[in-house]
Protein backbone atom coordinates (compact mmCIF):
# COMPACT_ATOMS: atom_id res chain seq x y z
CA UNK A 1 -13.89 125.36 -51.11
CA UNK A 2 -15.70 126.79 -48.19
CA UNK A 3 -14.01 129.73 -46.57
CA UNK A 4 -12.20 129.00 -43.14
CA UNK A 5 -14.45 130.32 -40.01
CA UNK A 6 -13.74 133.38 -38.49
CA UNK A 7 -10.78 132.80 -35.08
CA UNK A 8 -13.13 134.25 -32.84
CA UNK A 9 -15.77 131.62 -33.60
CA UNK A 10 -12.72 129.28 -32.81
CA UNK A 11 -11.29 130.30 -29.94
CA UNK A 12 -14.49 130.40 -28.02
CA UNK A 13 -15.27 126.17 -28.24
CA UNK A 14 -11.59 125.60 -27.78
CA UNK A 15 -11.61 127.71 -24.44
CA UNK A 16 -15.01 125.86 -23.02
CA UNK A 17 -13.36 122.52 -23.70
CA UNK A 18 -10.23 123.30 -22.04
CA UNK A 19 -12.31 125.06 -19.05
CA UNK A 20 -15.11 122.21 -18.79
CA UNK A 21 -12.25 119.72 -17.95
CA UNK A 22 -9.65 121.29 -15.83
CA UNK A 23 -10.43 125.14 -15.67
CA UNK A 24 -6.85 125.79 -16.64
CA UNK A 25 -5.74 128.70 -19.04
CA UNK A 26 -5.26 128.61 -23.55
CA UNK A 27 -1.38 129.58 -22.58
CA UNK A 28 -0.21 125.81 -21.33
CA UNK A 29 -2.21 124.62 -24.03
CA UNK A 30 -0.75 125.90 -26.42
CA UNK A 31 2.88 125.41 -25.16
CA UNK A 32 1.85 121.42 -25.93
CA UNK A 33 0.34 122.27 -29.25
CA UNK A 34 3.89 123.95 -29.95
CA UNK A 35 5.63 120.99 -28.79
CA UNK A 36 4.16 118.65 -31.15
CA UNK A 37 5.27 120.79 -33.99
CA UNK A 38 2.25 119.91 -35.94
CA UNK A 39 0.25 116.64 -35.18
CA UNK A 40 -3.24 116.55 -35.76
CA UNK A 41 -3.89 113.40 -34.13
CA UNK A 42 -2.10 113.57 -30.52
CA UNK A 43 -1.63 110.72 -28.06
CA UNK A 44 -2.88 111.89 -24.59
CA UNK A 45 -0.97 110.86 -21.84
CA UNK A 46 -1.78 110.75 -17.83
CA UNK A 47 0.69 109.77 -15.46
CA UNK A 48 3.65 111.33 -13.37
CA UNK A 49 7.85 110.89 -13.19
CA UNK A 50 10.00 111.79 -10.40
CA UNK A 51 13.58 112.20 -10.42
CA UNK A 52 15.25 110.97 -7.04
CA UNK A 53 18.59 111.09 -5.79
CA UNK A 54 19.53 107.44 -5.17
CA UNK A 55 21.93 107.94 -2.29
CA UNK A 56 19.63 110.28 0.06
CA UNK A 57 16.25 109.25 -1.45
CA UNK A 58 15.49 112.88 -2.28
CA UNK A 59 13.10 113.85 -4.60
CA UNK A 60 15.14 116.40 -6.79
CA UNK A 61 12.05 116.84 -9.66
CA UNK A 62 8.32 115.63 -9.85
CA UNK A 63 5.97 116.22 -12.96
CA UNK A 64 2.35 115.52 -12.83
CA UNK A 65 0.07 115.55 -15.41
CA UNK A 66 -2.68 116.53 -12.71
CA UNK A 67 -1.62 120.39 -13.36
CA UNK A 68 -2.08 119.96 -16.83
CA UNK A 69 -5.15 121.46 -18.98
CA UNK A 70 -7.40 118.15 -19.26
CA UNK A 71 -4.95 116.85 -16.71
CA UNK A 72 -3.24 115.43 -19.82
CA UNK A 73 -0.06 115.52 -21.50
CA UNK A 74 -0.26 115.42 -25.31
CA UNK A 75 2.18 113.13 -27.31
CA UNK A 76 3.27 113.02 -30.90
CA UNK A 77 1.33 109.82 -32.61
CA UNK A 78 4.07 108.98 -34.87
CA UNK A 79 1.65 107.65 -37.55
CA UNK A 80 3.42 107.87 -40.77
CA UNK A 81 0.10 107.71 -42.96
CA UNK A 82 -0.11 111.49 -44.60
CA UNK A 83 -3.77 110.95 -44.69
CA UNK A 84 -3.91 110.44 -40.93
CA UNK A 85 -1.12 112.97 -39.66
CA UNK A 86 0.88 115.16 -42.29
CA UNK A 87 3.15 116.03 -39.95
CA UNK A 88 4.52 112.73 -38.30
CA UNK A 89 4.53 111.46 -42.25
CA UNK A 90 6.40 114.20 -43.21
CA UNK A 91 9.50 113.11 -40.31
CA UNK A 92 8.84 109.31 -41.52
CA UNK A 93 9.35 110.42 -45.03
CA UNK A 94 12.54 112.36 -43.96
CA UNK A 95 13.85 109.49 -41.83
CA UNK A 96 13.42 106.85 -44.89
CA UNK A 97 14.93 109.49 -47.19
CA UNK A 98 18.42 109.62 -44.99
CA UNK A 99 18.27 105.85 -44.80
CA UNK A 100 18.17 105.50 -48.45
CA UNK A 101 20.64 108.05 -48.75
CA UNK A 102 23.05 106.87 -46.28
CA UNK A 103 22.90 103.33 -48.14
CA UNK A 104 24.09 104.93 -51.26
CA UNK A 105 26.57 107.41 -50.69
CA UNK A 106 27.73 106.03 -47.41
CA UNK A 107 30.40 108.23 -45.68
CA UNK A 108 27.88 108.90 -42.52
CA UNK A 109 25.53 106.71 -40.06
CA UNK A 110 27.71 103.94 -39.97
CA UNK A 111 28.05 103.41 -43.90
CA UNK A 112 31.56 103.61 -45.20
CA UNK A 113 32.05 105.96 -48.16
CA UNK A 114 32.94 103.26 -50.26
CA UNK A 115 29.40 101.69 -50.64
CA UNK A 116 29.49 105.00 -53.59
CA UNK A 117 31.43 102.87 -56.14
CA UNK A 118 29.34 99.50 -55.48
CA UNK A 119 26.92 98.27 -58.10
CA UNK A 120 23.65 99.49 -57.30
CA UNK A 121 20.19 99.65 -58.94
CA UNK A 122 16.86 100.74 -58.77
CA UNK A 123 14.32 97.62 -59.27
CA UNK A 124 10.29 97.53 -59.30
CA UNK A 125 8.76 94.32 -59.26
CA UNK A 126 5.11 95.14 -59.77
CA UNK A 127 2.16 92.23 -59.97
CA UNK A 128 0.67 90.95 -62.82
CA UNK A 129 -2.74 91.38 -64.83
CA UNK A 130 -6.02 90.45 -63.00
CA UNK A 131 -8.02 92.04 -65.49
CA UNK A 132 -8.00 95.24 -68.29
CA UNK A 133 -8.18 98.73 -66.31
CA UNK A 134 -8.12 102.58 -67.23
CA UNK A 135 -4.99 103.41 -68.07
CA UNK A 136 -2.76 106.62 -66.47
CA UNK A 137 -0.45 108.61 -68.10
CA UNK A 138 3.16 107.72 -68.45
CA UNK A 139 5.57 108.66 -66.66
CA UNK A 140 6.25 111.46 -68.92
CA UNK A 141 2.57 112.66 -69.18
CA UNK A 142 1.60 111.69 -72.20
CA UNK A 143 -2.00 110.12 -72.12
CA UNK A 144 -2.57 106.93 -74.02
CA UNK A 145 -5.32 105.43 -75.82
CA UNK A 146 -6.96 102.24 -73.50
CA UNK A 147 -6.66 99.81 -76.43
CA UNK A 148 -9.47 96.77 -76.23
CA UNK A 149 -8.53 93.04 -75.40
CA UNK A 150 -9.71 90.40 -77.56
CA UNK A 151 -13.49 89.71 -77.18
CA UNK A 152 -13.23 92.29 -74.05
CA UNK A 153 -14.30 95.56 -72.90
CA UNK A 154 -13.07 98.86 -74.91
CA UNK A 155 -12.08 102.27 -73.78
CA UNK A 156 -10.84 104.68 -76.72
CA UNK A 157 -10.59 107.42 -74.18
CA UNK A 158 -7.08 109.05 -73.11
CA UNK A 159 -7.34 109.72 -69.63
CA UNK A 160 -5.77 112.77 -67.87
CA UNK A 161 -3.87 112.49 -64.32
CA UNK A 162 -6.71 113.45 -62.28
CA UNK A 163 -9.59 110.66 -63.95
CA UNK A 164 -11.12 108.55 -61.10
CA UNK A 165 -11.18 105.75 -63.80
CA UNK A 166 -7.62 105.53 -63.71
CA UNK A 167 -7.40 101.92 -62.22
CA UNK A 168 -10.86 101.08 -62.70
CA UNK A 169 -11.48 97.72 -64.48
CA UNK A 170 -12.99 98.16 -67.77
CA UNK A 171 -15.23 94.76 -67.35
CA UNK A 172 -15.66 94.61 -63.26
CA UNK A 173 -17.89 91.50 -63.68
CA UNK A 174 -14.76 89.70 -65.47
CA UNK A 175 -12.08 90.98 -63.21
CA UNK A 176 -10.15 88.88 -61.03
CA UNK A 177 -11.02 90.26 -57.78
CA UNK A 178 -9.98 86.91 -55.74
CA UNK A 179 -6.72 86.37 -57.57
CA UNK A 180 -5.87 90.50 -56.72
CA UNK A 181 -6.49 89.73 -53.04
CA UNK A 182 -4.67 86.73 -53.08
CA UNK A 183 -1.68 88.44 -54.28
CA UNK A 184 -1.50 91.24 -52.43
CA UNK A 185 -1.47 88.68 -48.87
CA UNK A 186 1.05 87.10 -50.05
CA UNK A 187 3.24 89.67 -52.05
CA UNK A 188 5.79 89.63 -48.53
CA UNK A 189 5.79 85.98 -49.03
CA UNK A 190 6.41 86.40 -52.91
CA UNK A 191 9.44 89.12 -51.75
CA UNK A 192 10.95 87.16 -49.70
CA UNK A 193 11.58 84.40 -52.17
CA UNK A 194 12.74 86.21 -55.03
CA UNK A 195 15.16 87.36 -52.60
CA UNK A 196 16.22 83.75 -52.57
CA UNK A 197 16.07 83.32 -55.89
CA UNK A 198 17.97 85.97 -56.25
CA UNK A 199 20.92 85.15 -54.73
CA UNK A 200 20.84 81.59 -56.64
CA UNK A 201 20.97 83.43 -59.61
CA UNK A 202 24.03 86.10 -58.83
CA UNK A 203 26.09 83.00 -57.75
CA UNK A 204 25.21 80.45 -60.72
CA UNK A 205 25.96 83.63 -63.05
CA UNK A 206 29.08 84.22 -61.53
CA UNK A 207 29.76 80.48 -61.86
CA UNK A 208 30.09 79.85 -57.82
CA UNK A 209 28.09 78.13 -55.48
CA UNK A 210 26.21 79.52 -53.15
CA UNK A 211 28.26 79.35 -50.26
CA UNK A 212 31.43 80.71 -51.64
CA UNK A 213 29.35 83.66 -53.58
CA UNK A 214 28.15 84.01 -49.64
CA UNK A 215 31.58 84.46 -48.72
CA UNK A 216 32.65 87.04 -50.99
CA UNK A 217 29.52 89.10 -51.93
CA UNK A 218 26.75 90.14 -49.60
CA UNK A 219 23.24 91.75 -51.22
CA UNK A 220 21.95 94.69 -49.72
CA UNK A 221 18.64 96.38 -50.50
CA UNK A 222 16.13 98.63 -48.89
CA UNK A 223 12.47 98.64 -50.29
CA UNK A 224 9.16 100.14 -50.01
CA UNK A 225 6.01 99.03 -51.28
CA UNK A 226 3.42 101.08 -53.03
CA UNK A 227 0.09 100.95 -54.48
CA UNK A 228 -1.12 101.25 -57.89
CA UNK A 229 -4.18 103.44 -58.92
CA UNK A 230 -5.79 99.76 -59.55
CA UNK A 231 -5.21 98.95 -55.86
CA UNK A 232 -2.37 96.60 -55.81
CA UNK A 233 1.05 96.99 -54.76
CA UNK A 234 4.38 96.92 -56.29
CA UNK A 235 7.79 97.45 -54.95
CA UNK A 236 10.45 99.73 -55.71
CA UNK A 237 14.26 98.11 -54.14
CA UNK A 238 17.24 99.66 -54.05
CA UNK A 239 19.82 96.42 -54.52
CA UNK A 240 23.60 96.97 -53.66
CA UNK A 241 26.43 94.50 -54.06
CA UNK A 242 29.41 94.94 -51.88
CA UNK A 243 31.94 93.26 -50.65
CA UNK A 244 32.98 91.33 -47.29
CA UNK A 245 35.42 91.34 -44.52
CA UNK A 246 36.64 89.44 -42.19
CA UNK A 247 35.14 90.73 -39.00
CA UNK A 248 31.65 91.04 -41.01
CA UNK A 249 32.10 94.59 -42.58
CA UNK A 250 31.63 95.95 -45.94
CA UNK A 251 34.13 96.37 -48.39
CA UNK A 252 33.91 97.11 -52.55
CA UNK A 253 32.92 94.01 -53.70
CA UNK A 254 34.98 91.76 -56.68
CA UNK A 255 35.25 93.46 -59.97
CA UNK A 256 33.34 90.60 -61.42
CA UNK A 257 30.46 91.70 -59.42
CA UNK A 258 29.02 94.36 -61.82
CA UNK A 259 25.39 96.18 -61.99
CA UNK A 260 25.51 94.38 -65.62
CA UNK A 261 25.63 90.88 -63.12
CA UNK A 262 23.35 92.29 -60.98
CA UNK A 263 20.58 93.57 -63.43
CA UNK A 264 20.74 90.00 -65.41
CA UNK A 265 20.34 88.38 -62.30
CA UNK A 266 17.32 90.70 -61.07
CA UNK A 267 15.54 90.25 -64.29
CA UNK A 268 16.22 86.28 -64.63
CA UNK A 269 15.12 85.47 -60.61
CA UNK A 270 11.99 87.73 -61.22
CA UNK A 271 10.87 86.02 -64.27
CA UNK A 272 11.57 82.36 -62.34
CA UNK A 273 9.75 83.23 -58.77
CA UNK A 274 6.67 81.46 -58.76
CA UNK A 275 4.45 80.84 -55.49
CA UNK A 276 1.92 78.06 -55.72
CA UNK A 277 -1.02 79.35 -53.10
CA UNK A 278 -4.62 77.39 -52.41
CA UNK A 279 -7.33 78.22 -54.47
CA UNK A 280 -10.79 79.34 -52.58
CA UNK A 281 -13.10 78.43 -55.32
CA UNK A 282 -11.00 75.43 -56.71
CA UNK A 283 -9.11 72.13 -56.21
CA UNK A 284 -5.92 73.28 -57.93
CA UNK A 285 -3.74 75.78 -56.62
CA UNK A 286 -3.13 79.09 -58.24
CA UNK A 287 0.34 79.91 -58.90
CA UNK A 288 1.21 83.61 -58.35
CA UNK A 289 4.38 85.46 -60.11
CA UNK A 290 5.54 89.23 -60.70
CA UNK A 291 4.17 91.41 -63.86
CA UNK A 292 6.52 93.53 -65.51
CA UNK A 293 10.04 93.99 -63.99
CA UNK A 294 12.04 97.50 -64.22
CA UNK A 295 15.61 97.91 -63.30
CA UNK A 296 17.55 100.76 -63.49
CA UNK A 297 21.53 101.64 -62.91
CA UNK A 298 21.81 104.18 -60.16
CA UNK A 299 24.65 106.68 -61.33
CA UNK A 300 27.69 108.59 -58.87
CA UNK A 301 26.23 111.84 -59.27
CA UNK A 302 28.30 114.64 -61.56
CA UNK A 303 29.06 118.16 -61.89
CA UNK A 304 26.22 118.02 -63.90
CA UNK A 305 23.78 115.61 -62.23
CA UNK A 306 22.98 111.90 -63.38
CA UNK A 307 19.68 110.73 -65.16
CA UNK A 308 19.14 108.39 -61.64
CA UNK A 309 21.22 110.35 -58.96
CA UNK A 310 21.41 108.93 -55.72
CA UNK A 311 19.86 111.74 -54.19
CA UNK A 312 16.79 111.42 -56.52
CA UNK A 313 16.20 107.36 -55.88
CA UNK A 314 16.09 108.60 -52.18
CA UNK A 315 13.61 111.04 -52.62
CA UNK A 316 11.60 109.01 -54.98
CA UNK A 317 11.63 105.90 -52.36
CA UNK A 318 10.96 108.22 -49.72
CA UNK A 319 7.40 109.57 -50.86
CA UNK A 320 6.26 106.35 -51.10
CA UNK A 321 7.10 105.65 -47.71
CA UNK A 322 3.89 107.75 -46.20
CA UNK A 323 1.00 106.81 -48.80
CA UNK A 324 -0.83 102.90 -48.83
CA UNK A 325 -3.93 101.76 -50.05
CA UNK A 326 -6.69 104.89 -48.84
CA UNK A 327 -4.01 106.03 -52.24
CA UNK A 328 -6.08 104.38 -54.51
CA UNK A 329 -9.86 104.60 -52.89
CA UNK A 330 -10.08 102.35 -49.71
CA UNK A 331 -10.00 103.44 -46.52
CA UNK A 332 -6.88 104.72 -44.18
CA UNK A 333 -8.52 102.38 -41.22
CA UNK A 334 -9.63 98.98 -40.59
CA UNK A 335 -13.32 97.75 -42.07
CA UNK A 336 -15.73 96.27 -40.02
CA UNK A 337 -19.11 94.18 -40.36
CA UNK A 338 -21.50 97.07 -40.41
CA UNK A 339 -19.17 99.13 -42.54
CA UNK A 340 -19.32 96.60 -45.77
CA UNK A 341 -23.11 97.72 -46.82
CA UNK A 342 -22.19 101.59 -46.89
CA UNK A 343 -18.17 101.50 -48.35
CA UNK A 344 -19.15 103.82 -51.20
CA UNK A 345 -21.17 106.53 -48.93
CA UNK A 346 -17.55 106.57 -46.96
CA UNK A 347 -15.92 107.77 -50.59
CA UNK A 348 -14.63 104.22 -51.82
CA UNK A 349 -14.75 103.75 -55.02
CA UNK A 350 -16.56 100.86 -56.58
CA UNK A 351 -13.56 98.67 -57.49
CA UNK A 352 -12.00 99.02 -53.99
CA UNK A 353 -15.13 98.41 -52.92
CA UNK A 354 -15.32 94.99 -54.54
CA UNK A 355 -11.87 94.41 -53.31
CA UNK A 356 -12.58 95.07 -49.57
CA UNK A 357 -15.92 92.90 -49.74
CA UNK A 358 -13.65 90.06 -51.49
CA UNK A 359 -11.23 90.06 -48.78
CA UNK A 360 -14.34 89.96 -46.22
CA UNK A 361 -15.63 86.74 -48.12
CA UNK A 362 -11.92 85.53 -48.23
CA UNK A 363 -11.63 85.64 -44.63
CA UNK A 364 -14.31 83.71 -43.54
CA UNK A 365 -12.11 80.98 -41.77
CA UNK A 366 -14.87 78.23 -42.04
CA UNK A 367 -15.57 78.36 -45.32
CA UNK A 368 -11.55 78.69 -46.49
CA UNK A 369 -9.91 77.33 -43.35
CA UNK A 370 -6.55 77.51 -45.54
CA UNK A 371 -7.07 81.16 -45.79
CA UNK A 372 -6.93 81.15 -42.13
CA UNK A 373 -3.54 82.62 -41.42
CA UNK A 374 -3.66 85.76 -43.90
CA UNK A 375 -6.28 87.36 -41.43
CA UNK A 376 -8.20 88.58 -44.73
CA UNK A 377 -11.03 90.40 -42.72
CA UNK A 378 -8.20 92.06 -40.50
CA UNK A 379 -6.41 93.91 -44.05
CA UNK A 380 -9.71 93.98 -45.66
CA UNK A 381 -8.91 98.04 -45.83
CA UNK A 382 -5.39 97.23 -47.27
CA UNK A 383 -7.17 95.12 -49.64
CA UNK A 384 -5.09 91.93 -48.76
CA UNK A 385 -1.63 93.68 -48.38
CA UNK A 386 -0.56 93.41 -44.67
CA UNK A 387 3.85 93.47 -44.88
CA UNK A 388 5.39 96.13 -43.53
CA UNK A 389 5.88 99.06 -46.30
CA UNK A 390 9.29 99.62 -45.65
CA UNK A 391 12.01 97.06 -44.92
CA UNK A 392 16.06 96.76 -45.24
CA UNK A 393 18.34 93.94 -45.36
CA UNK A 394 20.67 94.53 -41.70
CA UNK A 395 23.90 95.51 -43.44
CA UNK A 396 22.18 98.40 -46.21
CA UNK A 397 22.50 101.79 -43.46
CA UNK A 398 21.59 102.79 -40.37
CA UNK A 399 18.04 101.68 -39.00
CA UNK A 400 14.85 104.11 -38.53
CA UNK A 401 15.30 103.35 -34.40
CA UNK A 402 18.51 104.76 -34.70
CA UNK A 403 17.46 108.07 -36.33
CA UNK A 404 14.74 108.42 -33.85
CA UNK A 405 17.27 107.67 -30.83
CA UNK A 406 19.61 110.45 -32.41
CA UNK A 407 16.78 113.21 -32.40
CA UNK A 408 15.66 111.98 -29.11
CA UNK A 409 19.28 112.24 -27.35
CA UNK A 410 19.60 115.70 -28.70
CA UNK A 411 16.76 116.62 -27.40
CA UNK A 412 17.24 115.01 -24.02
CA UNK A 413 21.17 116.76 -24.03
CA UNK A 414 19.35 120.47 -24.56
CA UNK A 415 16.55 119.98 -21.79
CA UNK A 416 19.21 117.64 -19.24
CA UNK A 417 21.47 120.80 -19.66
CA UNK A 418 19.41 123.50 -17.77
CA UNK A 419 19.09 120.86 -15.07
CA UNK A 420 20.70 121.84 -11.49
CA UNK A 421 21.72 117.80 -10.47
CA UNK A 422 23.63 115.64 -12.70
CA UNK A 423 21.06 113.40 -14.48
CA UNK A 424 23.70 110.35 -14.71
CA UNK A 425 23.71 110.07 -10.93
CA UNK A 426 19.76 110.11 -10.46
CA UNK A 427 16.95 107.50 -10.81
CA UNK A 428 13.50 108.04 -12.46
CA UNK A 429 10.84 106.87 -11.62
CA UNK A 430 7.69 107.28 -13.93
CA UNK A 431 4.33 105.83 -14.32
CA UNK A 432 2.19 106.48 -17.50
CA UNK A 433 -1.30 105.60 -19.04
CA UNK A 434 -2.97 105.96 -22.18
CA UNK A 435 -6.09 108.35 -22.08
CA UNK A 436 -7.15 108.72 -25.53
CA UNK A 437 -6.39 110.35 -29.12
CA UNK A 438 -6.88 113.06 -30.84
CA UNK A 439 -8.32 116.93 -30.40
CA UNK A 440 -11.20 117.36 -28.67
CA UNK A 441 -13.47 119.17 -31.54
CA UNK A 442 -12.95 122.91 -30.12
CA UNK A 443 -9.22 122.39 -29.62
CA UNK A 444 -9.07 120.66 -33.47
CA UNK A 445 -10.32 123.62 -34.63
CA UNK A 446 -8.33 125.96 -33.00
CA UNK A 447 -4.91 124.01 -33.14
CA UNK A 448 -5.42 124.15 -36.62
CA UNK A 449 -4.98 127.84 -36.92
CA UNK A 450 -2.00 127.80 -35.02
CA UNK A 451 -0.06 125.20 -36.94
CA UNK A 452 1.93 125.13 -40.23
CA UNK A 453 1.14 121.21 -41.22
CA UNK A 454 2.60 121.94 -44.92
CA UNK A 455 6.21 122.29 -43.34
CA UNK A 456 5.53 120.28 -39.92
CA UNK A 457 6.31 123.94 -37.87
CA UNK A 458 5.13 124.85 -34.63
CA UNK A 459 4.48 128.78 -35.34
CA UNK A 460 1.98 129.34 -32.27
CA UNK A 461 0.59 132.62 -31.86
CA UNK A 462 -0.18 134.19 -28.48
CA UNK A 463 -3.75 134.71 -27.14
């Protein structure tokens, strides 16, 4: 690893980019840098707000961006891809981690502390076989032989945790690189019914109908989606059972509701979903279902901690929350046209290479017009895959808006309270326009020196 460059060759770039465009000193500029407690990729702002007394029409407060280095103000991006901004994934990650958390110990954000007792597991549903691959290490560590299929490609190698053939396909030329696509566009669609299914299956193994299980017994869940070192997702859920009342709140749910109930029914729904989808190079349709299926009872944590503690499902969830498909060798940003030829010189690997260039092909609306609404070409770098990562059913725990409205009230109560005027009785008035992302290449450099991205601090130091 090359050694970092000296601050005084730094500090001198930074300085002439800041001068070149508004002449104004490092000081302000580094007040923003401290204010953004870590992003690397800024939003820059220009635009002005006044705050006016509505009575007398006096202008009580006025903020320009004119006086500000670049004349621009610089902006969190929110982006909660680690590989694009550490430290905005780092709050998403914490955000998801209290909303998982909140869903299973309840007690605070809205949850009641009941929601504790309720059945509740851990599920992946992961996606099927499109073809042999390098196998990873288990969960445990332990490396294990890549046995041969029938007539098909062998691998007697055990491969450690850092191989880049982990997810490779052994045979590439016999791998199903159109099926894997297919699946991962429609693995929301897929979700969505076995959510269905589902609920068919609690209520016919609790011998009600569907409308009466309704009644008593709502399902909760919160999920995120990840992808596998082959370049397909999977989902991990957390699924809750509770009860109802009257007015619509949640209350412990019938004894007969059970995680034994709930597991069964996970496991039996799972194994039924199908979804029959077009196929691009055939008359029949393809019929796409979930691989394996894990479920797992989440435990009331002990004195002396549970194998599946609430606290850990919520971390594990959480981490997933930040990471997508650049995880397992694509890229972090969309694909176009003239990218396709040189995918590999940008660090893809070969397989996601194939995958991206499939979903290209796939997309072609004229040729598969009944592709048409997956926008293929659009995901191409998610390699199919465009749901949203993380989703909750209404009733689980609080929402990620809500978080964000806490943090932002708090930090609206500490600046409102050095104010001279009472901000309730004023109007404001602002006007705002986006001017760009991002460091310039001097002020990348230098903000980078001044910023902790491991913990998402703002430690600045003074020049």
């Amino acid at each position: 690893m090359a050694e970092p460059a000296p601050i005084g060759d730094l500090v001198g770039p930074a300085i002439r980019d800041l001068a070149r465009h508004s002449g104004r000193d490092l000081n302000r500029w580094l007040q923003q840098v401290d204010r953004l407690r870590g992003c690397s990729a800024p939003v820059r702002l220009v635009g002005d707000v006044s705050t006016v007394d509505p009575a007398t029409g006096e202008v009580l407060h006025h903020y320009s961006t004119s006086g500000e280095p670049h004349g621009q103000l610089l902006v969190r991006c929110g982006n909660r891809r680690a590989s694009r901004c550490p430290a905005c994934a780092e709050t998403y990650r914490a955000d998801t981690f209290h909303l998982i958390r909140a869903g299973l110990l309840g007690g605070d954000k809205g949850v009641p502390a009941t929601v504790s007792t309720h059945p509740r597991v851990l599920a992946t549903l992961t996606a099927p076989s499109f073809g042999p691959v390098h196998r990873s290490p288990d969960k445990h560590g332990r490396a294990d032989v890549c046995h041969p299929r029938r007539n098909g490609p062998a691998c007697f190698e055990r491969h450690g945790s850092n191989d880049r053939r982990i997810g490779q396909p052994l045979d590439p030329g016999t791998y199903d690189y159109a099926g894997h696509v297919l699946w991962n566009a429609h693995a929301g669609a897929l979700w969505h019914r076995f959510g269905v299914y589902l609920r068919r299956h609690l209520s016919a193994s609790a011998g009600l109908t569907r409308a009466e299980f309704d009644r008593r017994v709502r399902l909760s869940f919160a999920k995120v989606a990840e992808y596998q070192a082959r370049g397909i997702v999977h989902f991990h859920a957390v699924i809750r059972l509770d009860g109802r009342t009257p007015d619509g709140g949640i209350d412990p749910p019938p004894s007969w509701a059970t995680a034994d109930l709930l597991t069964g029914a996970i496991e039996s729904a799972a194994e039924a979903v199908h979804l029959d989808v077009s196929d691009p190079y055939g008359d029949a349709s393809r019929a796409l279902r979930w691989g394996a299926v894990d479920v797992r009872r989440i435990e009331t944590t002990g004195p002396d901690g549970a194998a599946l503690s609430e606290a850990a499902v919520a971390g594990y969830v959480a981490k997933y929350a930040t990471k997508a498909a650049e995880t397992s060798g694509t890229l972090d940003r969309r694909v176009k046209r003239s990218d396709l030829p040189r995918l590999e010189q940008r660090g893809v690997t070969e397989h996601a290479a194939r995958l991206i260039r499939t979903a290209w092909e796939l997309g072609d609306t004229t040729a598969h017009p009944d592709l048409a609404p997956l926008r293929l070409r659009q995901w191409a770098h998610m390699l199919g895959f465009r749901g949203h990562f993380s989703t909750k059913s209404r009733a689980y725990s609080t929402t990620m808006t809500a978080l964000r409205r806490v943090r932002l009230e708090y930090r609206q109560a500490r600046d409102l309270a050095r104010l001279p005027y009472d901000p309730a009785a004023t109007l404001t008035l602002a006007s705002w326009r986006y001017a760009g992302q991002g460091y310039t290449a001097g002020e990348s450099a230098l903000a980078a020196q001044f910023t902790d991205h491991q913990t998402g601090g703002n430690r600045c130091a003074t020049v």
